[in-house]
N, C-alpha and C. Protein backbone atom coordinates (compact mmCIF):
# COMPACT_ATOMS: atom_id res chain seq x y z
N UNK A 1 -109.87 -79.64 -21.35
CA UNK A 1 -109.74 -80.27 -22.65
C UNK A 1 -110.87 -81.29 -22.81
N UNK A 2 -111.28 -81.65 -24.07
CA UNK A 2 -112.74 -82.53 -24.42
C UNK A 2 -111.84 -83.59 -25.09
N UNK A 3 -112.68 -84.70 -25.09
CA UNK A 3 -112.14 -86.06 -25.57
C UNK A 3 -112.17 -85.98 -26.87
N UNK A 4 -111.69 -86.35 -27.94
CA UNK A 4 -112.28 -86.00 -29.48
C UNK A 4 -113.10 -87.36 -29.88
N UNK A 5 -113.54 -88.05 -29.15
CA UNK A 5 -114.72 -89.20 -29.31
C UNK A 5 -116.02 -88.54 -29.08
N UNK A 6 -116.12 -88.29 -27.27
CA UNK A 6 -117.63 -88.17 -27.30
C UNK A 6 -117.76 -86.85 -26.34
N UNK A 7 -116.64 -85.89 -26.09
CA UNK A 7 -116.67 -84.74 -25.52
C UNK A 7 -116.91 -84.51 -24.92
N UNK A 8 -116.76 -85.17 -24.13
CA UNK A 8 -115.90 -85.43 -22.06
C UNK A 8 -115.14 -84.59 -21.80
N UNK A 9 -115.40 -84.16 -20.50
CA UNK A 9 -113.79 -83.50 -20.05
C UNK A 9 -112.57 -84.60 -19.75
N UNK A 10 -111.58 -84.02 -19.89
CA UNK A 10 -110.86 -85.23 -20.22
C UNK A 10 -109.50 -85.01 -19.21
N UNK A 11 -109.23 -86.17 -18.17
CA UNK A 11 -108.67 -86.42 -16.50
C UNK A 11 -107.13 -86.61 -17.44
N UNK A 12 -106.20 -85.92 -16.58
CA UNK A 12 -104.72 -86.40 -16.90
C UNK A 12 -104.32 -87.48 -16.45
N UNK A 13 -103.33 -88.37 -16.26
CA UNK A 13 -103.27 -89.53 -15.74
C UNK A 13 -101.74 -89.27 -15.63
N UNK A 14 -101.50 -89.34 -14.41
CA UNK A 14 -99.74 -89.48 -14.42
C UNK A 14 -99.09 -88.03 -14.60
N UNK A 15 -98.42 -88.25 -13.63
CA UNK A 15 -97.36 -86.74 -13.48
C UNK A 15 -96.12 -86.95 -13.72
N UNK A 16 -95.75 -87.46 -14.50
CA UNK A 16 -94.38 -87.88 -14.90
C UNK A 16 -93.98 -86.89 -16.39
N UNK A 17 -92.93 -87.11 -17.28
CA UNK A 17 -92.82 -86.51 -18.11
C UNK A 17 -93.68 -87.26 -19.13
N UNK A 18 -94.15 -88.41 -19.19
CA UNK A 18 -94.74 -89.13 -20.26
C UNK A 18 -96.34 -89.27 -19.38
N UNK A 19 -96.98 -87.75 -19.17
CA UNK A 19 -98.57 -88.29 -18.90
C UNK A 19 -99.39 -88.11 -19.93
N UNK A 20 -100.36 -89.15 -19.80
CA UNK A 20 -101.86 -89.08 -20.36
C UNK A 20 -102.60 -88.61 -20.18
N UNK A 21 -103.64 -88.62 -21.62
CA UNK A 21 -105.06 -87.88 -20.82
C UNK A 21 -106.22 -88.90 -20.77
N UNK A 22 -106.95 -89.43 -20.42
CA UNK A 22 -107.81 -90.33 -20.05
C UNK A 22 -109.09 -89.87 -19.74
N UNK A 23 -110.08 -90.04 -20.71
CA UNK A 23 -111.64 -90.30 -20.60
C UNK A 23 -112.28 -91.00 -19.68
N UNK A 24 -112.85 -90.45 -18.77
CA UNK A 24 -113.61 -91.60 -18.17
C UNK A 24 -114.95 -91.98 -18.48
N UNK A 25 -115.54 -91.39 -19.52
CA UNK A 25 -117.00 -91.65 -20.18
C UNK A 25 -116.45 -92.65 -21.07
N UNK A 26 -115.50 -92.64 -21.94
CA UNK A 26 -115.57 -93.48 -23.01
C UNK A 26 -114.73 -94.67 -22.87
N UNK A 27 -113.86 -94.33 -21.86
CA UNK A 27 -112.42 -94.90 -21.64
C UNK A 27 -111.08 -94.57 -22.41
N UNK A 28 -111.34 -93.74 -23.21
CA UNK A 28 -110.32 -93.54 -24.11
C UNK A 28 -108.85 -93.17 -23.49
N UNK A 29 -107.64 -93.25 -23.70
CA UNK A 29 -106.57 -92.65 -23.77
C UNK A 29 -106.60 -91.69 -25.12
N UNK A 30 -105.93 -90.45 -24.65
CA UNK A 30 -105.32 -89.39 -25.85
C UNK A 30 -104.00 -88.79 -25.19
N UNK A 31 -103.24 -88.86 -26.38
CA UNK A 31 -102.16 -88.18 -26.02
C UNK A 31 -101.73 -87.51 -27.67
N UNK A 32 -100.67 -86.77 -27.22
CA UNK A 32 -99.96 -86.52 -28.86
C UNK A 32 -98.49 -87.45 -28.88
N UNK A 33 -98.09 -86.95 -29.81
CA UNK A 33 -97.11 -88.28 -30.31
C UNK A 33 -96.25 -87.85 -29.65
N UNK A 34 -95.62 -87.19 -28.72
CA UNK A 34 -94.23 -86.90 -28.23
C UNK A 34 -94.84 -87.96 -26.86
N UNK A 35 -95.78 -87.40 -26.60
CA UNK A 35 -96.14 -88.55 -24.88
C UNK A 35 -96.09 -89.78 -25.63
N UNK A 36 -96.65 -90.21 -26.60
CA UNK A 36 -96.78 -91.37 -27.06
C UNK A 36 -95.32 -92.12 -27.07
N UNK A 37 -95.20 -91.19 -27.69
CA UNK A 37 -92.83 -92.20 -27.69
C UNK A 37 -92.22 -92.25 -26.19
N UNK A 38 -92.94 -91.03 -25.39
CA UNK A 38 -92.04 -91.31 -24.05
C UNK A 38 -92.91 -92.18 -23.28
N UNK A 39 -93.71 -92.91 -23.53
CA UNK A 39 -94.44 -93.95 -23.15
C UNK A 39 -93.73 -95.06 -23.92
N UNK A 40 -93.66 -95.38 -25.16
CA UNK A 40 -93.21 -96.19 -26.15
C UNK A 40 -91.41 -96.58 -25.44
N UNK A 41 -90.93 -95.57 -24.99
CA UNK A 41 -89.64 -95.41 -25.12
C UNK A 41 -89.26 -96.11 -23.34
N UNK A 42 -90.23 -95.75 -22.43
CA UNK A 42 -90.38 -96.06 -21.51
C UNK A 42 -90.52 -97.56 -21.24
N UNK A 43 -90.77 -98.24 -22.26
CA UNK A 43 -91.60 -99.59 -22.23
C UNK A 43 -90.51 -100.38 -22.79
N UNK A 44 -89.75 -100.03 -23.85
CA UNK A 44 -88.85 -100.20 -24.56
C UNK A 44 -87.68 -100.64 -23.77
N UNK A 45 -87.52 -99.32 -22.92
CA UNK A 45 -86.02 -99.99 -22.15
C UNK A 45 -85.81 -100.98 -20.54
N UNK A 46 -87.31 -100.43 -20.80
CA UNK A 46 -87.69 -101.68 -19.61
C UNK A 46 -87.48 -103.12 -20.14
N UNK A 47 -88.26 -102.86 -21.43
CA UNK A 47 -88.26 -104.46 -21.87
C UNK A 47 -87.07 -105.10 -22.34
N UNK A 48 -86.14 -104.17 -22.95
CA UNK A 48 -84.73 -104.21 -23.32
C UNK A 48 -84.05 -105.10 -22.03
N UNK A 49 -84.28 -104.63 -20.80
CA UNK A 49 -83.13 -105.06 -19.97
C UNK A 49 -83.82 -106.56 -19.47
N UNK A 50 -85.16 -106.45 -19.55
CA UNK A 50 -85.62 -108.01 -19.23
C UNK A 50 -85.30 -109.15 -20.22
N UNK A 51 -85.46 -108.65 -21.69
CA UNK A 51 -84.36 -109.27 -22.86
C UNK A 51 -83.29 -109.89 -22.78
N UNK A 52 -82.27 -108.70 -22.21
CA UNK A 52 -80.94 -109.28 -22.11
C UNK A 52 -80.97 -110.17 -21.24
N UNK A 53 -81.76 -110.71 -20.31
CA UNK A 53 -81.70 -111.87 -19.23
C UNK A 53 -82.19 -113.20 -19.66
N UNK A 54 -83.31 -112.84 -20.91
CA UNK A 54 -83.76 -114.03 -20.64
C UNK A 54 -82.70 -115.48 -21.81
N UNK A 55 -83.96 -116.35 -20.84
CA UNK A 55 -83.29 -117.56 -21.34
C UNK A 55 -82.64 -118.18 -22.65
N UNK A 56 -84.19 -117.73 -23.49
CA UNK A 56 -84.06 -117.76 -25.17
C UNK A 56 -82.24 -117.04 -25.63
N UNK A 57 -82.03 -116.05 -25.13
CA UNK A 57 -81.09 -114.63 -25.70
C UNK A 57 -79.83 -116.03 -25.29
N UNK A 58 -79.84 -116.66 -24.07
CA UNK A 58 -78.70 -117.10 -23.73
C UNK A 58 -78.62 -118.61 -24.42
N UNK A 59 -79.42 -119.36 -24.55
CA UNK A 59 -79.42 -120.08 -25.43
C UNK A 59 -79.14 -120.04 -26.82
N UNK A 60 -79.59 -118.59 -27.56
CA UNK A 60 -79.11 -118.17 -28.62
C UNK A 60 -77.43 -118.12 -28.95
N UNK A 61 -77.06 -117.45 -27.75
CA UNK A 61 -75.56 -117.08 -27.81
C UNK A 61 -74.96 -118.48 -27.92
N UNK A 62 -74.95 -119.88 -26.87
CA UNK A 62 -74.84 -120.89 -26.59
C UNK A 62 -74.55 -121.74 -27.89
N UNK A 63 -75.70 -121.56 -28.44
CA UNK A 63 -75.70 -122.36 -29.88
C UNK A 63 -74.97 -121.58 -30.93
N UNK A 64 -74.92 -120.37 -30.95
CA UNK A 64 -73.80 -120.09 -32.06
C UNK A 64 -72.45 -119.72 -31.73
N UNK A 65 -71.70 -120.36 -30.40
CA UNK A 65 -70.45 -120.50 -30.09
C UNK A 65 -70.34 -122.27 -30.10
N UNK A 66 -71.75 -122.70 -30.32
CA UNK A 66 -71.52 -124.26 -30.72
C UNK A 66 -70.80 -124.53 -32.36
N UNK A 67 -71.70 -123.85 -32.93
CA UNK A 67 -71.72 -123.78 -34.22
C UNK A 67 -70.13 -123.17 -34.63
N UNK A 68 -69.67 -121.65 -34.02
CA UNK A 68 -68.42 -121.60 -34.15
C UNK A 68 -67.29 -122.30 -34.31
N UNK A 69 -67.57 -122.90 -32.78
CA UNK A 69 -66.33 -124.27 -32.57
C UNK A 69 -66.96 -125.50 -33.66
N UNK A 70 -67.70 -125.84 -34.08
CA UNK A 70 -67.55 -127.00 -34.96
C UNK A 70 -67.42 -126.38 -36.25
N UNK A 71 -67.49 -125.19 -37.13
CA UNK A 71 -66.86 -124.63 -38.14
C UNK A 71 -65.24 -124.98 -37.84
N UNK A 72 -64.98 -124.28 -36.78
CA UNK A 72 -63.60 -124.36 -36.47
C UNK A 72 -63.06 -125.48 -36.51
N UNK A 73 -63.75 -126.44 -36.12
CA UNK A 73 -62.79 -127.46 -35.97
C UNK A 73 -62.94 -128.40 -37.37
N UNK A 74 -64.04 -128.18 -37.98
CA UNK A 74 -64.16 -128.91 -39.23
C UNK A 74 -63.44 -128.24 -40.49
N UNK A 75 -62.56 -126.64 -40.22
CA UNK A 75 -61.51 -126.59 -40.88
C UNK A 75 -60.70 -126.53 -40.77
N UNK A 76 -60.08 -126.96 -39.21
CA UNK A 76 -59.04 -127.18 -38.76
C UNK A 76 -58.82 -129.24 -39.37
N UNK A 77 -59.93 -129.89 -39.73
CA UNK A 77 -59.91 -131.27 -40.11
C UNK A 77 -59.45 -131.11 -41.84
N UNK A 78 -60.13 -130.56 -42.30
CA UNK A 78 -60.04 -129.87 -43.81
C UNK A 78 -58.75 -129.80 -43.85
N UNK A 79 -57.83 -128.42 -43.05
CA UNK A 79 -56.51 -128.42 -43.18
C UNK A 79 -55.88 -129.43 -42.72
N UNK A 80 -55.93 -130.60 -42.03
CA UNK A 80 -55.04 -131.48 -41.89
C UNK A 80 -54.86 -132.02 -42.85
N UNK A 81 -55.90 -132.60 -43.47
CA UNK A 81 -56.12 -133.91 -44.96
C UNK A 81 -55.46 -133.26 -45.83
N UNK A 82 -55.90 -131.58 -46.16
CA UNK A 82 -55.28 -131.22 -47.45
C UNK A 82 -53.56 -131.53 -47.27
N UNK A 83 -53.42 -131.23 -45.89
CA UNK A 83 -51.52 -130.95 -45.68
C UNK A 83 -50.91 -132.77 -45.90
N UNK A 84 -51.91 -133.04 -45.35
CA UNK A 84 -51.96 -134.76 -45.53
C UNK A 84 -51.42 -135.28 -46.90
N UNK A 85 -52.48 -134.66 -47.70
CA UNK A 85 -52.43 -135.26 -49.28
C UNK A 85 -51.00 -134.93 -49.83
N UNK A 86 -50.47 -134.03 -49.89
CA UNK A 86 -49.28 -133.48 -50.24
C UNK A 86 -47.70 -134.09 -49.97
């Protein structure tokens, strides 16, 4: 196969189900779009599970079970006064 840049023979890279083809005159990567997603897809769930760990994600959660409990409790204050007034 030729590179469609500068028409190299063109080296596979990787024996997996998601390989490339790789130029070594130009440097190019080529692939078609199905390698492209199982590369994409590959990267994806890697990065997915380093996500769920990090710090930011847990701090996120943190602050909106803060926010929960002070909704909660500021209409649990609401319902006292109103029962109050009565």
């Amino acid at each position: 196969m030729l590179c469609p840049i500068c028409d190299a023979d063109i080296v596979i890279v990787g024996q997996t189900e998601a390989d490339m083809d790789y130029c070594p005159e130009c440097e190019a990567t080529v692939g078609n779009h199905a390698q492209v997603e199982r590369v994409l897809d590959r990267y994806r769930s890697r990065h997915a599970k380093i996500t769920k760990k990090s710090p930011k994600m847990r701090e996120g959660r943190r602050r909106k079970k803060q926010n929960q409990r002070f909704r909660q409790e500021r209409s649990n204050k609401e319902a006292f006064y109103e029962a109050d007034a009565y």
